[in-house]
Every structure is written in structure tokens, then in C-alpha cells.
N, C-alpha and C. Protein backbone atom coordinates (compact mmCIF):
# COMPACT_ATOMS: atom_id res chain seq x y z
N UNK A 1 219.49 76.65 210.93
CA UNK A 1 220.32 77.77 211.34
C UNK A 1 220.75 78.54 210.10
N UNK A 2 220.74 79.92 210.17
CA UNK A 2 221.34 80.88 208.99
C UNK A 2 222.12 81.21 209.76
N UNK A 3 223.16 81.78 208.71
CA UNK A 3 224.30 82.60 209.55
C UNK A 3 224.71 83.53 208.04
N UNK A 4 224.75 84.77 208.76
CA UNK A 4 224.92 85.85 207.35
C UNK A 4 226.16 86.65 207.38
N UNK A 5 227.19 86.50 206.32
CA UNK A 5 228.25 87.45 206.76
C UNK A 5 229.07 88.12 204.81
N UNK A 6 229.80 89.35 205.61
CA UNK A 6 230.08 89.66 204.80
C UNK A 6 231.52 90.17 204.64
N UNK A 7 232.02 90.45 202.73
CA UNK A 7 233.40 90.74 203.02
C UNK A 7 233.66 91.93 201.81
N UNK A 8 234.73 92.80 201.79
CA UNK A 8 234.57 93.64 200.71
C UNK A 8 236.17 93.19 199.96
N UNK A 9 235.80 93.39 198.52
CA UNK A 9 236.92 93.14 197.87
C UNK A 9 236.81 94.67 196.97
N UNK A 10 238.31 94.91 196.47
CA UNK A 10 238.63 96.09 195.20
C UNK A 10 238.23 95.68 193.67
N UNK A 11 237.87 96.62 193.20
CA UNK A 11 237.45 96.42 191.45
C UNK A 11 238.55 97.37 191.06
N UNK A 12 238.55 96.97 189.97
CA UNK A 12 239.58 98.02 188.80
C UNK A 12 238.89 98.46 187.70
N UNK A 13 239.60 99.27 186.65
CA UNK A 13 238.82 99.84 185.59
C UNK A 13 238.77 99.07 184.57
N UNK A 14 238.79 97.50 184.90
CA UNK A 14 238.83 96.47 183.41
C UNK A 14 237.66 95.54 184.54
N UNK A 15 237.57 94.61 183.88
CA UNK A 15 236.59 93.24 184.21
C UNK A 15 237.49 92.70 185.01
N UNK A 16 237.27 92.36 186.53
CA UNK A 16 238.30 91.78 187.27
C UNK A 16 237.28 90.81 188.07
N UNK A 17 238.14 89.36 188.44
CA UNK A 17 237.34 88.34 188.86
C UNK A 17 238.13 87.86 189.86
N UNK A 18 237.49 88.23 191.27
CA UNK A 18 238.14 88.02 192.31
C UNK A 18 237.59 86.39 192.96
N UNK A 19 238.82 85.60 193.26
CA UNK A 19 238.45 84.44 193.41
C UNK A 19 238.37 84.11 195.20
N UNK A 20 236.82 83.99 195.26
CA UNK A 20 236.12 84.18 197.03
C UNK A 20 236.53 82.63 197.51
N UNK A 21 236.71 81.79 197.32
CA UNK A 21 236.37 80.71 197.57
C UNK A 21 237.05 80.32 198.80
N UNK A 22 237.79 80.48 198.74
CA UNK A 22 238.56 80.42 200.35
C UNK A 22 237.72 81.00 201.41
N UNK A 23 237.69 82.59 201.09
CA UNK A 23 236.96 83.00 202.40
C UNK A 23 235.59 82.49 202.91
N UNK A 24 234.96 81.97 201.49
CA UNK A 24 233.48 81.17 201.46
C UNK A 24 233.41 80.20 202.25
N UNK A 25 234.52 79.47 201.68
CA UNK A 25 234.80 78.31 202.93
C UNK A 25 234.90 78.42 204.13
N UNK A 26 235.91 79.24 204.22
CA UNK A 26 236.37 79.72 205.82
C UNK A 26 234.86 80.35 206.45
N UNK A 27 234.14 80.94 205.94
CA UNK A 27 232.82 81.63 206.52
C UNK A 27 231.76 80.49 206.80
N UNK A 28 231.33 79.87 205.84
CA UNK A 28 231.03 77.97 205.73
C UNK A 28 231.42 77.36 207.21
N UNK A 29 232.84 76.73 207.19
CA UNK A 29 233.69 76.61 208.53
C UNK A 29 232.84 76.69 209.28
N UNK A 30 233.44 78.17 209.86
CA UNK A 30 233.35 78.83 210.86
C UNK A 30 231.46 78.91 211.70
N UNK A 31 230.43 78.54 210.28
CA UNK A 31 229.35 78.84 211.14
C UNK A 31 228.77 77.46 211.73
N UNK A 32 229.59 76.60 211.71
CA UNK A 32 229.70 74.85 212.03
C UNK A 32 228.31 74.22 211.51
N UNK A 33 228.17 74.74 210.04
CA UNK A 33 227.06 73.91 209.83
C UNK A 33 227.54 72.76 208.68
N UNK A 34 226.57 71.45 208.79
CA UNK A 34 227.60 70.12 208.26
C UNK A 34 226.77 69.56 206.86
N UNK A 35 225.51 70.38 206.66
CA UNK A 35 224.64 70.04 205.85
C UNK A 35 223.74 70.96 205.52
N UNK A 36 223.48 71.72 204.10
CA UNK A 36 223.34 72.66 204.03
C UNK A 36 223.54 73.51 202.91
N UNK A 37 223.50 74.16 202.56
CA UNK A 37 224.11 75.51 201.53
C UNK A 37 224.73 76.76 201.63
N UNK A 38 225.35 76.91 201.06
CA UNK A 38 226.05 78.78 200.98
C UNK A 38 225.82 79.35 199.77
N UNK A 39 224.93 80.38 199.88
CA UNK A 39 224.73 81.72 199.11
C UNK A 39 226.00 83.00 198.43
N UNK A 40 226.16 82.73 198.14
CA UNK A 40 226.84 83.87 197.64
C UNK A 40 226.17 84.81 196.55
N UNK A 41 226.35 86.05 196.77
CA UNK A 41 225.59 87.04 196.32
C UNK A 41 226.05 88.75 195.98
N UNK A 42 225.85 89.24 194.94
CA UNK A 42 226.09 90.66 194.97
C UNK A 42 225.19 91.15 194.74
N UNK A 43 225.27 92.39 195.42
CA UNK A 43 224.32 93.16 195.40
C UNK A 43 224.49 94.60 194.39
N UNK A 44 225.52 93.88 193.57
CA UNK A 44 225.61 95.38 193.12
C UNK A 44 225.26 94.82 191.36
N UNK A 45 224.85 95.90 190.62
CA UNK A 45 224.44 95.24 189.24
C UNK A 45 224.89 95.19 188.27
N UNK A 46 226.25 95.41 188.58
CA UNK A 46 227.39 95.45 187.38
C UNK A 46 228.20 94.55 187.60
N UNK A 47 227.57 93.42 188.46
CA UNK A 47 228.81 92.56 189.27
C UNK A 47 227.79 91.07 188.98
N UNK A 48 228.61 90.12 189.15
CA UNK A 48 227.78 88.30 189.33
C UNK A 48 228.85 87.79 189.64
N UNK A 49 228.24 87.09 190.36
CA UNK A 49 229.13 85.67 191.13
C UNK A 49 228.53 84.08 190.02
N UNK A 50 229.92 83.43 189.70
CA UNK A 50 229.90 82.68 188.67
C UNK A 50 231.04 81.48 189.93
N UNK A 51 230.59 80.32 189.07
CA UNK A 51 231.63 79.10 189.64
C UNK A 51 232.31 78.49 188.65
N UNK A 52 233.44 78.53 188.45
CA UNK A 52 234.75 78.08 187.02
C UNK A 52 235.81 77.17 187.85
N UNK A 53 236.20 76.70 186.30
CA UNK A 53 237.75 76.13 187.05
C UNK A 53 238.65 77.30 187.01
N UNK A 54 239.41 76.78 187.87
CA UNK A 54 240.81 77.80 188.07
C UNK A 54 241.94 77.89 186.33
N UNK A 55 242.36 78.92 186.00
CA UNK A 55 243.07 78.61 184.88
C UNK A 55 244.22 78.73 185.76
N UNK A 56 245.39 77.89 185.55
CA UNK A 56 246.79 78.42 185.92
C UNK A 56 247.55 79.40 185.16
N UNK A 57 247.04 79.72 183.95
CA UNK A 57 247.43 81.58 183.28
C UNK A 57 247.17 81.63 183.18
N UNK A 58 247.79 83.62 183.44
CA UNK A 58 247.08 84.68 183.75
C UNK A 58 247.73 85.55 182.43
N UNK A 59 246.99 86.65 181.88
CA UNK A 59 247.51 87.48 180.87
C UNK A 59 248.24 88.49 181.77
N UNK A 60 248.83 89.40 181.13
CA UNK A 60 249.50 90.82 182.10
C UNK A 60 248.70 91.84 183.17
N UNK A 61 247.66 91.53 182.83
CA UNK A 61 246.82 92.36 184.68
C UNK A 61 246.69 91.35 185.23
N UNK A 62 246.80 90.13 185.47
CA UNK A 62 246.67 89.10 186.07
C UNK A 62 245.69 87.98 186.45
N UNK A 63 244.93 88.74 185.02
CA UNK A 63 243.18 87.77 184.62
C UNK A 63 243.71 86.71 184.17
N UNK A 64 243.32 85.61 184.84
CA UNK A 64 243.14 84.34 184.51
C UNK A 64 242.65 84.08 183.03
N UNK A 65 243.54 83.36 182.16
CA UNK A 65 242.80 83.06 181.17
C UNK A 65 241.67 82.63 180.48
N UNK A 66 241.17 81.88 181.01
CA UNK A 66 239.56 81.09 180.98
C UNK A 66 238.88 83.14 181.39
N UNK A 67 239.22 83.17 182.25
CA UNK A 67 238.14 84.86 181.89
C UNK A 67 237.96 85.98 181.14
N UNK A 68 239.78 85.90 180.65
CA UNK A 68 239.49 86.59 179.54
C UNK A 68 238.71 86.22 178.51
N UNK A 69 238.56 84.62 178.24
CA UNK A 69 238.27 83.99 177.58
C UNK A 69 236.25 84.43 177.52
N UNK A 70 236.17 84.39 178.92
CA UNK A 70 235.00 85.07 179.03
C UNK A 70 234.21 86.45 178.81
N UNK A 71 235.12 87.16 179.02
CA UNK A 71 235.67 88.55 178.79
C UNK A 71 235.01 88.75 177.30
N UNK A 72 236.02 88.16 176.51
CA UNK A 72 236.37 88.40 175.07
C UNK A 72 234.92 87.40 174.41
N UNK A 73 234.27 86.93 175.01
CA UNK A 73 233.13 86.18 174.59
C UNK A 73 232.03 86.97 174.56
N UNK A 74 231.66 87.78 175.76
CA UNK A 74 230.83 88.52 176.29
C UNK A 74 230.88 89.62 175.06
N UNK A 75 232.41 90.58 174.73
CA UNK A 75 232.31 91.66 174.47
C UNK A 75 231.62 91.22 172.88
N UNK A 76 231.29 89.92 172.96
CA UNK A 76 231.07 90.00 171.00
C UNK A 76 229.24 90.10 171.50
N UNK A 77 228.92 89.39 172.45
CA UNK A 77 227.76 89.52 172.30
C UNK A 77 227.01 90.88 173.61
N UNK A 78 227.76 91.71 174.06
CA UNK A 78 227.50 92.92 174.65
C UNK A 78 228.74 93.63 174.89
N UNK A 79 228.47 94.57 173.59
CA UNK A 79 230.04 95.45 173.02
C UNK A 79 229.93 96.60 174.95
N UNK A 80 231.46 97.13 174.74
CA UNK A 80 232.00 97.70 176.06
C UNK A 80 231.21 98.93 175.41
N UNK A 81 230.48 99.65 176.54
CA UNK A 81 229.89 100.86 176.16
C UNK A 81 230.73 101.85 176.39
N UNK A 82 230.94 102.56 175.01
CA UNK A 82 232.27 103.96 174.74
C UNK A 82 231.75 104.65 174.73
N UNK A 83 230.46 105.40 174.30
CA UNK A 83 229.86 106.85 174.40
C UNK A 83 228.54 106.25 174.81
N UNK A 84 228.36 107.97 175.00
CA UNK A 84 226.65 107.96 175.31
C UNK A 84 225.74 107.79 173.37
N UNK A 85 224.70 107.07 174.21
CA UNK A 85 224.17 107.15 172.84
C UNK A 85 224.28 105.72 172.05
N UNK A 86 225.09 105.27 172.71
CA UNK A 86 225.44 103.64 172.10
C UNK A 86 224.18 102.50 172.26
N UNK A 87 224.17 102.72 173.69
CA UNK A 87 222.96 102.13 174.64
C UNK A 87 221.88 102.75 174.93
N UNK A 88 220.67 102.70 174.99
CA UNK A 88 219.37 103.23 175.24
C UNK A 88 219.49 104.08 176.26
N UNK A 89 220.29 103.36 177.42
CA UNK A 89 220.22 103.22 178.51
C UNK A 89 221.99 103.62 179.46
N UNK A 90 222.15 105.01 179.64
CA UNK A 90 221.31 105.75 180.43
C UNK A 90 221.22 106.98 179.74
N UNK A 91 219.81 107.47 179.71
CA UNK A 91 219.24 108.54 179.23
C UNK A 91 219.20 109.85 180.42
N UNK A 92 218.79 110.81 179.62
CA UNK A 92 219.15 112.00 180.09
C UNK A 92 218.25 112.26 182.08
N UNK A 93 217.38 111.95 181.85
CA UNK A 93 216.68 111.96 183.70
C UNK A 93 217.39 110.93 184.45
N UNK A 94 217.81 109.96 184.10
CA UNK A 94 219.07 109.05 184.75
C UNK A 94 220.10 110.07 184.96
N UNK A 95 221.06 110.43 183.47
CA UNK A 95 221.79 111.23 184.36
C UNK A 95 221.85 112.31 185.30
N UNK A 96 221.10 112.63 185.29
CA UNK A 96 220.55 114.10 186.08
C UNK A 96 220.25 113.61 187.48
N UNK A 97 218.90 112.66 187.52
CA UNK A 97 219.06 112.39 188.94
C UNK A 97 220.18 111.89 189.63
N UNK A 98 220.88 111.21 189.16
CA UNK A 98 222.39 110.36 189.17
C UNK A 98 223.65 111.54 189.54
N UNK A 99 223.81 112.46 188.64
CA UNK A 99 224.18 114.05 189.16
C UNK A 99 223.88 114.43 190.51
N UNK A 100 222.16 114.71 190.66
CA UNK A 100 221.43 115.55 191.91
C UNK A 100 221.64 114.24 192.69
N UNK A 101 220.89 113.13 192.84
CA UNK A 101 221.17 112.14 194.27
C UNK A 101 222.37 111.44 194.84
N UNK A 102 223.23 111.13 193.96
CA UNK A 102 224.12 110.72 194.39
C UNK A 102 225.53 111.29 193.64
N UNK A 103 225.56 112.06 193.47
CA UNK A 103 226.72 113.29 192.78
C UNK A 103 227.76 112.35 191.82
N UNK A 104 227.35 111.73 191.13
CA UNK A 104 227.90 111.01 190.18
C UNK A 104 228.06 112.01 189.09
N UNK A 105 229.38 111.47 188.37
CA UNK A 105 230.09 111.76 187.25
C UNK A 105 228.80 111.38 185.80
N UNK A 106 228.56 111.99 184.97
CA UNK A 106 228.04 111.78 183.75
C UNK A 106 228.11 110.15 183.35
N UNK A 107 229.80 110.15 183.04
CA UNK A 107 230.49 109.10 182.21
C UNK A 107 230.35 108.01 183.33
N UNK A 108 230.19 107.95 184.53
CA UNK A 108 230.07 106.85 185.36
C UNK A 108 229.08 105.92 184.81
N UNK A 109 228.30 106.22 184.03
CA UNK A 109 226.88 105.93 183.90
C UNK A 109 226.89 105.09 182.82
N UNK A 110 228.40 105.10 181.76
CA UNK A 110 228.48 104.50 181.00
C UNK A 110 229.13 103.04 181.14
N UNK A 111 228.14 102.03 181.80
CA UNK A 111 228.52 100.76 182.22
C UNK A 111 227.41 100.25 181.62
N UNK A 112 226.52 100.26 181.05
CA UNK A 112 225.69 99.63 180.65
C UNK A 112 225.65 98.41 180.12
N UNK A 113 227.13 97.73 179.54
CA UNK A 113 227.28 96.59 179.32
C UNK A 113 227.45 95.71 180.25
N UNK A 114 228.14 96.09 181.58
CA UNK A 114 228.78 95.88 182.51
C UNK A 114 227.03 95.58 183.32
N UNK A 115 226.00 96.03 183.04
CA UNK A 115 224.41 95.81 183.79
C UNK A 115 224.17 94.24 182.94
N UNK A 116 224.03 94.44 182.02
CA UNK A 116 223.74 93.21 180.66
C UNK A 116 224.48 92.60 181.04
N UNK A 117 225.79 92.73 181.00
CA UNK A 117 226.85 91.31 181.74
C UNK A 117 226.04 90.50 182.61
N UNK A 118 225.85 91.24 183.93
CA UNK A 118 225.72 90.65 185.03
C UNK A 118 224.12 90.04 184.87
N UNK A 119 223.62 90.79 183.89
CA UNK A 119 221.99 89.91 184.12
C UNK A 119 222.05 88.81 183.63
N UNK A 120 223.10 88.31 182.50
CA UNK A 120 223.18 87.29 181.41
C UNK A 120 224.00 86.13 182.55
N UNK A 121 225.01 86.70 183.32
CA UNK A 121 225.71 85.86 184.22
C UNK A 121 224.85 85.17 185.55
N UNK A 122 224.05 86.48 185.99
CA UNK A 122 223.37 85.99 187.41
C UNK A 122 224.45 86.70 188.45
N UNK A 123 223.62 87.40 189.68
CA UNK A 123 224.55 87.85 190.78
C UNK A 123 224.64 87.28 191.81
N UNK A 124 224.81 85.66 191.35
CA UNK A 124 224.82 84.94 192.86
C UNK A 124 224.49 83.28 192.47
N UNK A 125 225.28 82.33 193.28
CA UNK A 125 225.51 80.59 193.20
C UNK A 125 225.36 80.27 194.45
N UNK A 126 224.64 79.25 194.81
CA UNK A 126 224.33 78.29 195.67
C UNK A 126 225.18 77.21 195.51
N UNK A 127 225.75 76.44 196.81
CA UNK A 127 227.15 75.63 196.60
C UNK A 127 226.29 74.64 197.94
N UNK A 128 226.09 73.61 197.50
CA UNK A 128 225.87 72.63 198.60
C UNK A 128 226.91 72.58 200.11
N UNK A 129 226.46 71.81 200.65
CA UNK A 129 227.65 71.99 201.90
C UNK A 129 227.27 70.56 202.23
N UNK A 130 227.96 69.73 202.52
CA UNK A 130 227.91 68.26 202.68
C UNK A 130 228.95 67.90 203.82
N UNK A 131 228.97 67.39 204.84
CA UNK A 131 230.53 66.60 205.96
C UNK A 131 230.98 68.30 206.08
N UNK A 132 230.82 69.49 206.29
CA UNK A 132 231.06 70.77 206.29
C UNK A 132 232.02 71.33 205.62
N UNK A 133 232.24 70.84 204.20
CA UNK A 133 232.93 71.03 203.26
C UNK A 133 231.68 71.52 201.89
N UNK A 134 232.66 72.97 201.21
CA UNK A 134 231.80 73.30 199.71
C UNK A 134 231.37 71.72 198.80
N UNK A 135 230.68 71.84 198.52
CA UNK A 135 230.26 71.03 197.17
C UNK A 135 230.70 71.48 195.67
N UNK A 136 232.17 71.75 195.26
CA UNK A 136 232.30 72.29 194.14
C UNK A 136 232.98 71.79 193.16
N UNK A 137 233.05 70.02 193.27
CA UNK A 137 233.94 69.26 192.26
C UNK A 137 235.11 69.48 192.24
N UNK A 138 235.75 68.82 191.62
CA UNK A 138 237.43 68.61 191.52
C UNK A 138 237.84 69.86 191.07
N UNK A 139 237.74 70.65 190.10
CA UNK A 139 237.54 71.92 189.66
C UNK A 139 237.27 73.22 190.44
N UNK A 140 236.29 73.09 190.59
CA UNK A 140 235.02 74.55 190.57
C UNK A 140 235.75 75.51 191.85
N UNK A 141 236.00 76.67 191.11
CA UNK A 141 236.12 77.75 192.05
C UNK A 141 234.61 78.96 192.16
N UNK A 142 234.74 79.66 193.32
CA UNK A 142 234.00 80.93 193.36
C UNK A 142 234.22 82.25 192.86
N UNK A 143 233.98 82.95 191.86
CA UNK A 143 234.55 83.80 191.54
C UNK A 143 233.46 84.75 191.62
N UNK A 144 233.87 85.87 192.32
CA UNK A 144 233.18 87.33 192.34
C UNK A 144 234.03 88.47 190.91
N UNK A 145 232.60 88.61 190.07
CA UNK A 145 233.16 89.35 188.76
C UNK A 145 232.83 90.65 189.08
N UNK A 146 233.39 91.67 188.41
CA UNK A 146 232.96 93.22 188.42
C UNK A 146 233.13 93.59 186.80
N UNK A 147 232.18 93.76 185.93
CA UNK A 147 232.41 93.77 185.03
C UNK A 147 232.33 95.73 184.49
N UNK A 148 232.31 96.38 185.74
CA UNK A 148 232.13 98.08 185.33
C UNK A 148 233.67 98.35 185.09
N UNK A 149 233.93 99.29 183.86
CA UNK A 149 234.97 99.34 183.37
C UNK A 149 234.88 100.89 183.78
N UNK A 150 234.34 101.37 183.83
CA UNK A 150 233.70 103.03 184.52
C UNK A 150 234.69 103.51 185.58
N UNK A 151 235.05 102.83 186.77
CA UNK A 151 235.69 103.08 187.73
C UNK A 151 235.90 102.23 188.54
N UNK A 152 236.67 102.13 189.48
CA UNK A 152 237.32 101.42 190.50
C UNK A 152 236.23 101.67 191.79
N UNK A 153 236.01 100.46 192.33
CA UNK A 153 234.83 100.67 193.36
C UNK A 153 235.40 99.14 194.42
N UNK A 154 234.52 99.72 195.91
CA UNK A 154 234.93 98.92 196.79
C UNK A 154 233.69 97.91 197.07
N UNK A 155 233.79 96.96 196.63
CA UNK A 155 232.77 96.13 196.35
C UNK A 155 232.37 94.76 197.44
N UNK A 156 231.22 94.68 197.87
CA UNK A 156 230.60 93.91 199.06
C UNK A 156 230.16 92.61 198.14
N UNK A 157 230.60 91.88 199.14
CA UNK A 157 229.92 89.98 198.86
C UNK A 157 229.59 89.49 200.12
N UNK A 158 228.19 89.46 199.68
CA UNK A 158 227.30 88.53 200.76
C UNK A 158 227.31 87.17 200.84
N UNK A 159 227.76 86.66 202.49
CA UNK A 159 227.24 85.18 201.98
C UNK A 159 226.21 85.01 203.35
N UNK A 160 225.61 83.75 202.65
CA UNK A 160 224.45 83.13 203.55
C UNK A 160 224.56 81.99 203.74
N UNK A 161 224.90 81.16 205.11
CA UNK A 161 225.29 79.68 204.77
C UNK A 161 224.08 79.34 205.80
N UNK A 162 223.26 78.63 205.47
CA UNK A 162 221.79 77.88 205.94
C UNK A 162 221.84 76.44 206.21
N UNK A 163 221.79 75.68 207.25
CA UNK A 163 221.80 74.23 207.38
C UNK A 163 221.75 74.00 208.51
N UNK A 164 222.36 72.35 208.97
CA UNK A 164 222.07 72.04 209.85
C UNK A 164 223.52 71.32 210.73
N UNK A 165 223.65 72.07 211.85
CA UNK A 165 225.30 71.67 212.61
C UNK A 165 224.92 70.56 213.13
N UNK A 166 226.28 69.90 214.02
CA UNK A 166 225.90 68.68 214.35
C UNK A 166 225.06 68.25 215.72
């Protein structure tokens, strides 16, 4: 049995890591399967779904420490893109079609670290499902990242929970 569902969470204009794991579960739950897996997935490419422990502090926007921690790891090895021209990537027929097809802003375009993030992270974890409970250790949470610093966007997470009910 598959069962496919979905949920939307908010991004902000910094790296924000929204923690799914509850609703994962609850979606898990709900499709009464007892053996099995759940998918989690984004579809968007400035975004990855990662599995961490929970930090109990948070800095002043309310990022968990362990992510800033991640955050501040990332930016040494893929600096935050500030102008055009930094990155190869996006060049001038990007912006233009990006303009003409989907009436985007120039500067929107400047996320390019925020693409590299997510390829280096992965946009999506597989979580066993065992007695119809996650498989995620004493620890392990779900965290949906948005690493576009560009703009605030309303952002979709797919899940897929596949197995077998009782």
C-alpha cells in the first residue's frame, strides 16, 4: 500500500529549519501501515530534508543551535550569494527567461548557494516504520530546511509512506 500526502510550511529570508516530524508521524499514523517506510521529500531546490537531534537552544530568530551550527559550516564551504557575478550561475538568459516566464525579480535569482546547499544536503530521508512507529533513534528529528535567503516563500513537503497494514 502507498499512501501520498502533503503539507505546506512558511520560509523566511534567513535559512530556516522547520521541524516536520510530528506531522510525519501523524501522516505515518493515520495511513495504518505497521511495516514499511516514509519518504519525505522537497521538491523545491533550494530546500532538503535532513534528520538531526533536536538542540534545546535556539539563537534570537529561533534557529536551533546545532543549525546554525550548520548554517555557519555550510557558509565556509558555499559563501551566501551577495551579487550577481559571484556565481556562474544565474546568467543573463536565466534571468530574462525568469523575468518573461515566470515574472520574477532579477535579485530573486540570487540563491545560488541556497541550490549548492540543498544538492550537498539531499532533498529528501527515508525513515523506516516498524510496530507503526518512525524509526528515528532516541534523538533523530525531521527537519525540512529552506536555505533561499532571496525571499520568503510558501513551501510544500511531500510525504510517501509505503508498507504493509495489519
Amino acid at each position: 500500500m502507498i499512501v501520498n500526502s502533503t503539507f505546506c510550511i512558511q520560509s523566511d529570508t534567513r535559512p530556516t529549519f522547520d521541524d516536520v516530524t510530528d506531522r510525519v508521524a501523524e501522516i505515518a499514523r493515520e495511513s495504518g501501515i505497521v511495516k514499511g517506510h516514509v519518504i519525505v521529500y522537497s521538491q523545491h531546490t533550494t530546500c532538503s530534508v535532513l534528520i538531526q537531534e533536536q538542540s534545546d537552544d535556539v539563537n534570537y530568530y529561533g534557529t536551533q543551535l546545532i543549525m546554525q551550527d550548520l548554517v555557519n559550516v555550510l557558509e565556509k564551504i558555499v559563501p551566501r550569494c551577495l551579487t550577481e557575478g559571484q556565481y556562474l550561475h544565474p546568467g543573463p538568459k536565466h534571468i530574462e527567461i525568469a523575468g518573461r516566464e515566470r515574472d520574477e525579480l532579477p535579485w530573486w535569482s540570487l540563491n545560488t548557494d541556497a541550490h549548492l546547499r540543498s544538492v550537498l544536503l539531499g532533498r529528501s530521508v527515508i525513515v523506516p516504520i516498524d510496530d507503526g512507529k518512525l524509526v528515528l533513534g532516541e534523538f533523530g528529528r525531521i527537519y525540512f530546511a529552506d536555505f533561499d535567503q532571496v525571499r520568503a516563500r510558501k513551501r510544500t513537503v511531500f510525504v510517501q509512506v509505503e508498507g504493509e497494514t495489519e
